[in-house]
PDB file of N, CA and C in Angstrom:
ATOM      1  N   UNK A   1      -3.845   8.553  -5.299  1.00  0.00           N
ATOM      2  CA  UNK A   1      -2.632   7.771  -5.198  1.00  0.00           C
ATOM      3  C   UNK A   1      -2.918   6.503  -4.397  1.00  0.00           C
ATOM      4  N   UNK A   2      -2.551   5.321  -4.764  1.00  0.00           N
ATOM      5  CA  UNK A   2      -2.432   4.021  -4.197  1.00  0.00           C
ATOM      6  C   UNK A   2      -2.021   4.083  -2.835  1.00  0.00           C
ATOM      7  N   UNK A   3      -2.180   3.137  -1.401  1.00  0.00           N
ATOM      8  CA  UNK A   3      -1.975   3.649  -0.577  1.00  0.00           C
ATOM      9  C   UNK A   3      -0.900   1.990  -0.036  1.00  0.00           C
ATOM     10  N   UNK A   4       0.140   2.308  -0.139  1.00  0.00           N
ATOM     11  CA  UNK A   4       0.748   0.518   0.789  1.00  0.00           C
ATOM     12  C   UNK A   4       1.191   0.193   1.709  1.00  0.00           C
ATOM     13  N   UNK A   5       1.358  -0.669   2.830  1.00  0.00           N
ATOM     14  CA  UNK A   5       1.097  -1.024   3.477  1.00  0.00           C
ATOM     15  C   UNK A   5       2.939  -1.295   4.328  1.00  0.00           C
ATOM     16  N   UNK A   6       3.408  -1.080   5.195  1.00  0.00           N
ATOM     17  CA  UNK A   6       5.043  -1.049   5.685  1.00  0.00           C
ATOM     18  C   UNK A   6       4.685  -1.717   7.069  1.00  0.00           C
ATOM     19  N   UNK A   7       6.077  -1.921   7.721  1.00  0.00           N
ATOM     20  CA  UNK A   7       5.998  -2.528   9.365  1.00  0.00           C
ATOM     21  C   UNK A   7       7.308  -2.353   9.579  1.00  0.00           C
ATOM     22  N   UNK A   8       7.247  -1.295  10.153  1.00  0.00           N
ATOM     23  CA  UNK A   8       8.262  -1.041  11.029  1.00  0.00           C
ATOM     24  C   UNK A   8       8.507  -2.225  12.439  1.00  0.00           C
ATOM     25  N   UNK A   9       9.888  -2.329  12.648  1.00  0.00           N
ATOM     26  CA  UNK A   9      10.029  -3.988  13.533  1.00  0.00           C
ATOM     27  C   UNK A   9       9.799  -3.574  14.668  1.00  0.00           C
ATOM     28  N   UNK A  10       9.956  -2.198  15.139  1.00  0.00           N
ATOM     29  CA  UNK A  10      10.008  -1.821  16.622  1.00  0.00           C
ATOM     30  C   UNK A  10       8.836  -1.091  16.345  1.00  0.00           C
ATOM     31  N   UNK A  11       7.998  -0.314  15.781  1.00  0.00           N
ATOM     32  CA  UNK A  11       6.887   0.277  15.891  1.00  0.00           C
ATOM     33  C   UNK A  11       5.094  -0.053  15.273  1.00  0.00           C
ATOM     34  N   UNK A  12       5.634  -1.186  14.301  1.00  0.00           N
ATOM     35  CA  UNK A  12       4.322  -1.550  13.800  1.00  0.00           C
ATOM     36  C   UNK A  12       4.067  -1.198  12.454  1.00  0.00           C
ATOM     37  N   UNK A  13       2.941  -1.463  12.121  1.00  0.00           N
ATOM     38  CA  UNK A  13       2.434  -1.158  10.819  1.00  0.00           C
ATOM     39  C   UNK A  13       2.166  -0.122  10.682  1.00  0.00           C
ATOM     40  N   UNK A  14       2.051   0.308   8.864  1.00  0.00           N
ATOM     41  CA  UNK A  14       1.262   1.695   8.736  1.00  0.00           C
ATOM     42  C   UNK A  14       1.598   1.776   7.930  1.00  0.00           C
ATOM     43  N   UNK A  15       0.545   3.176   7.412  1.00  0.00           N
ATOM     44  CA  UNK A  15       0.165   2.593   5.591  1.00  0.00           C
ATOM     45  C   UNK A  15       0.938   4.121   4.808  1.00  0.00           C
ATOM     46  N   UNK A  16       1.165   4.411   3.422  1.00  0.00           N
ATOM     47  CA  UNK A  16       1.575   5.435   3.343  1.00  0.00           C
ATOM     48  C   UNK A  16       1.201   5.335   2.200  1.00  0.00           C
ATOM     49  N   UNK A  17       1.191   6.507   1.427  1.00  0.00           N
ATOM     50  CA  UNK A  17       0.155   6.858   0.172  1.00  0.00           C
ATOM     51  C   UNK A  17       1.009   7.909  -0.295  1.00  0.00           C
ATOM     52  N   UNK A  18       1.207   6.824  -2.079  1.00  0.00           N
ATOM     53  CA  UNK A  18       2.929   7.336  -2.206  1.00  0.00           C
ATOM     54  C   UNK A  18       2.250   6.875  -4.470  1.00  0.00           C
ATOM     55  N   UNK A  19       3.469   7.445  -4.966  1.00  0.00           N
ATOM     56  CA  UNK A  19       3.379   7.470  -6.124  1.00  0.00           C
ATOM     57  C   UNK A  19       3.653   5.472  -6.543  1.00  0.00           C
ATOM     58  N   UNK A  20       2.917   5.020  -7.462  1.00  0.00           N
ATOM     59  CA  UNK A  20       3.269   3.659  -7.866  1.00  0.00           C
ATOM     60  C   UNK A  20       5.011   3.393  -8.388  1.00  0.00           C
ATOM     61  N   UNK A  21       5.190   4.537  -9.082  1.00  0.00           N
ATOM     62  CA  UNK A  21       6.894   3.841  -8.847  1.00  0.00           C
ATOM     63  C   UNK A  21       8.065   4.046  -8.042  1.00  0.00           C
ATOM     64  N   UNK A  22       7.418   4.448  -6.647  1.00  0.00           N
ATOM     65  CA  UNK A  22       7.781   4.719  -5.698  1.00  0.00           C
ATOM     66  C   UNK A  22       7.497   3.886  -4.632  1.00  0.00           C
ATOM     67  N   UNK A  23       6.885   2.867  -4.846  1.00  0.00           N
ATOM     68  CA  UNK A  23       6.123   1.953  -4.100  1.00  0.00           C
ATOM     69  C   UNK A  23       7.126   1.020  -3.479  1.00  0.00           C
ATOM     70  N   UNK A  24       8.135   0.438  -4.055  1.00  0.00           N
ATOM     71  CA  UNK A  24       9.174  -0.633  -2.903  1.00  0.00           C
ATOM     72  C   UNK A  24      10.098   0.429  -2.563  1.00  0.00           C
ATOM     73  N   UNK A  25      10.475   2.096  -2.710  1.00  0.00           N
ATOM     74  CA  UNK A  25      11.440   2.694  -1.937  1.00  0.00           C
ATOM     75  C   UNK A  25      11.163   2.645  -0.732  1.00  0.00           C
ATOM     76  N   UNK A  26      11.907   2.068  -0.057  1.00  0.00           N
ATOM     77  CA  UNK A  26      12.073   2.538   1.390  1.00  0.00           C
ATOM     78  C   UNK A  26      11.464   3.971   1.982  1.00  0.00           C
ATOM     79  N   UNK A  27      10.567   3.983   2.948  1.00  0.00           N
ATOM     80  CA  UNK A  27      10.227   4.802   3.899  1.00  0.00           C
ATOM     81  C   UNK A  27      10.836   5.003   5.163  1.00  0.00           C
ATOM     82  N   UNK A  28      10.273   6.328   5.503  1.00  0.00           N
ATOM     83  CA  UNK A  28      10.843   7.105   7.312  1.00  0.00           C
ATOM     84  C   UNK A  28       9.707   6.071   7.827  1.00  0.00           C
ATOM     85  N   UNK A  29       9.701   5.676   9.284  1.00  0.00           N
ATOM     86  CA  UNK A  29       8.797   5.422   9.819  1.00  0.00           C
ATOM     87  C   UNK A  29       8.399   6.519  10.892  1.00  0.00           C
ATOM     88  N   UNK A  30       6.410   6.956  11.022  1.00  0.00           N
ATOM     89  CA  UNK A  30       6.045   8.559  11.113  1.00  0.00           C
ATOM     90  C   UNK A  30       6.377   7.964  12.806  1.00  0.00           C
ATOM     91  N   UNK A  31       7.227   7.012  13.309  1.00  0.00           N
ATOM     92  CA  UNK A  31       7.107   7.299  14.767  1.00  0.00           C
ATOM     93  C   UNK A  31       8.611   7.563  15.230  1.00  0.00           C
ATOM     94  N   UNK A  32       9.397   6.364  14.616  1.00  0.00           N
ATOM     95  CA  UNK A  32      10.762   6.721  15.007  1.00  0.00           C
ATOM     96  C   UNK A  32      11.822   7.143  13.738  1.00  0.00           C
ATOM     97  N   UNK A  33      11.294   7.199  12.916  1.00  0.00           N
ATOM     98  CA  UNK A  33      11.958   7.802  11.868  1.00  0.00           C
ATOM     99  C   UNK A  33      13.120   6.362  10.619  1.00  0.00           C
ATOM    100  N   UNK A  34      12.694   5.203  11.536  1.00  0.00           N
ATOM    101  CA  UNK A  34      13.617   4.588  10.818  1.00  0.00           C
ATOM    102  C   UNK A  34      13.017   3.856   9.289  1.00  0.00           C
ATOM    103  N   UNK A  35      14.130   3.767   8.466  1.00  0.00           N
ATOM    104  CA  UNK A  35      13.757   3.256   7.168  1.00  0.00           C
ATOM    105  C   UNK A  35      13.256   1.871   7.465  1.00  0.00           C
ATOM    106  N   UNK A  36      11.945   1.986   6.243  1.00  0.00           N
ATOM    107  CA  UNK A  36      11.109   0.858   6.391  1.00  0.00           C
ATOM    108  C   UNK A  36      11.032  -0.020   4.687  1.00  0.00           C
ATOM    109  N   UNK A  37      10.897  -1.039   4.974  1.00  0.00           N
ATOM    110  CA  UNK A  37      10.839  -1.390   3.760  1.00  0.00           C
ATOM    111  C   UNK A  37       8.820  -1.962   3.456  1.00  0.00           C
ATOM    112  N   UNK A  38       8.527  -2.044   2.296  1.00  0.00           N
ATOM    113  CA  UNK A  38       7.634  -2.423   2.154  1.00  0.00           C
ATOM    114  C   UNK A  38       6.877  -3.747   2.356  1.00  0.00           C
ATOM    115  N   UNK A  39       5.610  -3.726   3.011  1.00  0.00           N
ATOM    116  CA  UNK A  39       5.026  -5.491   3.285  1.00  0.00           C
ATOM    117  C   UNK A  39       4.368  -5.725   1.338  1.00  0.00           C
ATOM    118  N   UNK A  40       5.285  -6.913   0.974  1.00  0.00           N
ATOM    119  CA  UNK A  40       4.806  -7.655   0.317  1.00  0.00           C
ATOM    120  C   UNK A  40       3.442  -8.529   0.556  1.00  0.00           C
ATOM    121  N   UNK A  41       2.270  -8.473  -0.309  1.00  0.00           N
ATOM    122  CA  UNK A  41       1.651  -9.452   0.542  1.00  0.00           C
ATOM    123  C   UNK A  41       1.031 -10.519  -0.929  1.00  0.00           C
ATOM    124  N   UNK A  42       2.150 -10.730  -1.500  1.00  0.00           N
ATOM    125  CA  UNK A  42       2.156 -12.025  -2.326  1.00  0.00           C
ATOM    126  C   UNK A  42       1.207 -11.262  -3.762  1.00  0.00           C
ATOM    127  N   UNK A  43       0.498 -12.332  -4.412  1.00  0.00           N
ATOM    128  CA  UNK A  43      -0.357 -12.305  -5.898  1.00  0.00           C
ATOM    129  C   UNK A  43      -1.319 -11.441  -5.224  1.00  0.00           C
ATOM    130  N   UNK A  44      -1.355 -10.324  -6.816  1.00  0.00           N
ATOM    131  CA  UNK A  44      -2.729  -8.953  -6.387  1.00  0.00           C
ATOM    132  C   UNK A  44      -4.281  -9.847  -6.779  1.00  0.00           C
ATOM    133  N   UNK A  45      -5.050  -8.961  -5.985  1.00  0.00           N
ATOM    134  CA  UNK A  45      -6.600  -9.492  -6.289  1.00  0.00           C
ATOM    135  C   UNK A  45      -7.082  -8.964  -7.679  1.00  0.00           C
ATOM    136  N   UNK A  46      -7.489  -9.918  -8.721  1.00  0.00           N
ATOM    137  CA  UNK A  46      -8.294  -9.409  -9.894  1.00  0.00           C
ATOM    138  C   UNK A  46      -9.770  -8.698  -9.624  1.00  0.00           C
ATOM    139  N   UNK A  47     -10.423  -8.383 -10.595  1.00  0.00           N
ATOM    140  CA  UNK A  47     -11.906  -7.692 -10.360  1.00  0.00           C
ATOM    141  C   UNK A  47     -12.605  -8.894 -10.412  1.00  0.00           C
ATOM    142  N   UNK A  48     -13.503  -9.260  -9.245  1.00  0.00           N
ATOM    143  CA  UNK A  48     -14.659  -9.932  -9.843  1.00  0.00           C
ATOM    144  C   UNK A  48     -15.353  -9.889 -11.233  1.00  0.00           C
ATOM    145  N   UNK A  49     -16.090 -10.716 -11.695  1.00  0.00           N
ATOM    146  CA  UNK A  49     -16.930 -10.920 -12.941  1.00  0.00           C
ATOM    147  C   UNK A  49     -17.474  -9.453 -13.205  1.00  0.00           C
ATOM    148  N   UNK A  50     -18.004  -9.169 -12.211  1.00  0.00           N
ATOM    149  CA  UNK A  50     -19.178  -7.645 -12.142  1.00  0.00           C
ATOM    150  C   UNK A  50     -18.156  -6.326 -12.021  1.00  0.00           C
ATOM    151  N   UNK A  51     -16.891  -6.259 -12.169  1.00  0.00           N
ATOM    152  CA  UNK A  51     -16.182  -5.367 -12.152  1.00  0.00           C
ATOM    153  C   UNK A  51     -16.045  -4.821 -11.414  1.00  0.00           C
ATOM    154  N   UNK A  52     -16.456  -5.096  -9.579  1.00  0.00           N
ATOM    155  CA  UNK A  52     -15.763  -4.557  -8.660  1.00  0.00           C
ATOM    156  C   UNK A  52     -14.810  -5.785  -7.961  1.00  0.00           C
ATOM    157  N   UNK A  53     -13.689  -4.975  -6.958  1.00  0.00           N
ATOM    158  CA  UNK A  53     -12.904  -5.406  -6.948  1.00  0.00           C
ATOM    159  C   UNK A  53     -12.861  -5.299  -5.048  1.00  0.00           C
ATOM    160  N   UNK A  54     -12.192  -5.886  -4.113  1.00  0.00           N
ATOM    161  CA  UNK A  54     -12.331  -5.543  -2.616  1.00  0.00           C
ATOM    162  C   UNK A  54     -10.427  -5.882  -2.494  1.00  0.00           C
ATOM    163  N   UNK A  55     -10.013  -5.942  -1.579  1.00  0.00           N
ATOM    164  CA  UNK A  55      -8.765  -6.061  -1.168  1.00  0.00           C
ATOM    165  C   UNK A  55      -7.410  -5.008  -2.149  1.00  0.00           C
ATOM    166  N   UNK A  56      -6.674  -5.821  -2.644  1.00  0.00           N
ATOM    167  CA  UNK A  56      -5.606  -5.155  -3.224  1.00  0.00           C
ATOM    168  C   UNK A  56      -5.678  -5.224  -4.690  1.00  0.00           C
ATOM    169  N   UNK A  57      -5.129  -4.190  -5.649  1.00  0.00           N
ATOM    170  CA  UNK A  57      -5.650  -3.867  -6.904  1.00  0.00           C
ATOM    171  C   UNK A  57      -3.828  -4.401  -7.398  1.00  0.00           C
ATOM    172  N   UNK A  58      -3.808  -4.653  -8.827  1.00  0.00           N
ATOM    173  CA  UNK A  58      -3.027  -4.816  -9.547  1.00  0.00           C
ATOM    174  C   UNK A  58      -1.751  -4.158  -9.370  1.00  0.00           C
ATOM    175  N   UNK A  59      -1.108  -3.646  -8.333  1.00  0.00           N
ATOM    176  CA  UNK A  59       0.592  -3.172  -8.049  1.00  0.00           C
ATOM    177  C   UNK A  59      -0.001  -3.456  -6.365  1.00  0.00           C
ATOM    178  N   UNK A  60      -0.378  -4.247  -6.141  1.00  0.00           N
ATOM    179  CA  UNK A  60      -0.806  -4.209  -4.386  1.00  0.00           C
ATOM    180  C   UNK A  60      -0.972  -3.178  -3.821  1.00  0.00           C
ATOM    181  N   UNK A  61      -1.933  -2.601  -4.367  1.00  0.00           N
ATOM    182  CA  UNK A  61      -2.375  -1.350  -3.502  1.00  0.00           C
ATOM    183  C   UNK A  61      -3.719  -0.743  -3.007  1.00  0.00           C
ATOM    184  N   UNK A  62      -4.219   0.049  -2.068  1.00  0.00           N
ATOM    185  CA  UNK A  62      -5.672  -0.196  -1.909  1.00  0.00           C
ATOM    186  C   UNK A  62      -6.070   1.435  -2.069  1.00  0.00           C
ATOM    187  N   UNK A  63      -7.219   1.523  -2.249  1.00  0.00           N
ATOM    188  CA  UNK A  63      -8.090   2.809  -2.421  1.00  0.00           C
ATOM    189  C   UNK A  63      -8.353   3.080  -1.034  1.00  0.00           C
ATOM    190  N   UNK A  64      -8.024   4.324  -0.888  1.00  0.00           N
ATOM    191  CA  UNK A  64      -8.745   5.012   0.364  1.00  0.00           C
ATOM    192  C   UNK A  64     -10.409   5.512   0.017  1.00  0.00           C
ATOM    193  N   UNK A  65     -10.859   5.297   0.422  1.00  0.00           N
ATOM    194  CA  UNK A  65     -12.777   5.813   0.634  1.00  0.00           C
ATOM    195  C   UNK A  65     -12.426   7.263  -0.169  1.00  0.00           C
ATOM    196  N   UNK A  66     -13.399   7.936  -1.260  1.00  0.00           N
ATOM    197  CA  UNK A  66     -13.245   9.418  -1.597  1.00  0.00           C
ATOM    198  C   UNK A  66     -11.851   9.640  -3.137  1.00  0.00           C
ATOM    199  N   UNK A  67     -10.497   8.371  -2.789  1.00  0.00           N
ATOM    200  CA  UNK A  67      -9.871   8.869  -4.003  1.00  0.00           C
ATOM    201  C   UNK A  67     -10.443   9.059  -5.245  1.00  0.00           C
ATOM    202  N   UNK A  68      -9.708   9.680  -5.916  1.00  0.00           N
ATOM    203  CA  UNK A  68      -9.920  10.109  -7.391  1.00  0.00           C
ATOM    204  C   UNK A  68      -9.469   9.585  -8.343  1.00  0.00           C
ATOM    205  N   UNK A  69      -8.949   8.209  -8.382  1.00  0.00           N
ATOM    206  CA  UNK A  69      -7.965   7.848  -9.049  1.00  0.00           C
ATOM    207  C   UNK A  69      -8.761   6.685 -10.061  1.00  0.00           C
ATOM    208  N   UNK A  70     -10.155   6.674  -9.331  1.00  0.00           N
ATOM    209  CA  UNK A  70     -10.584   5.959 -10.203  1.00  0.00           C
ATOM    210  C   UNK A  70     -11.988   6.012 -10.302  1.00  0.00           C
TER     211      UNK A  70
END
């Protein structure tokens, strides 16, 4: 599963690893519990020429080290 990226205003960032069309619902935040909305962070990164890819994949989302998803 894709993993994206939230900021809670009083507690900070942090990432949560959630289904793709589930991706702009609002989250708990894991410290104070309040709803979080998702960090946009603008146009996704394409694959380089050689078919790997570094930063954020096509729905802005990043691979954790080990997933299976691809």
């Amino acid at each position: 599963m894709p993993i994206y990226d939230y900021e809670c205003a009083d507690c900070g960032a942090f990432e949560v690893m959630r289904r793709i069309a589930e991706r702009d619902d609002p989250v708990d935040c894991p410290q104070c519990s309040g709803a979080v909305e998702r960090i946009h962070t603008g146009a996704p990164m394409l694959a380089s020429s050689d078919g790997n890819s570094d930063g954020e994949g096509a729905y802005g989302m990043r691979h954790r080290a080990g997933c299976s998803c691809c």
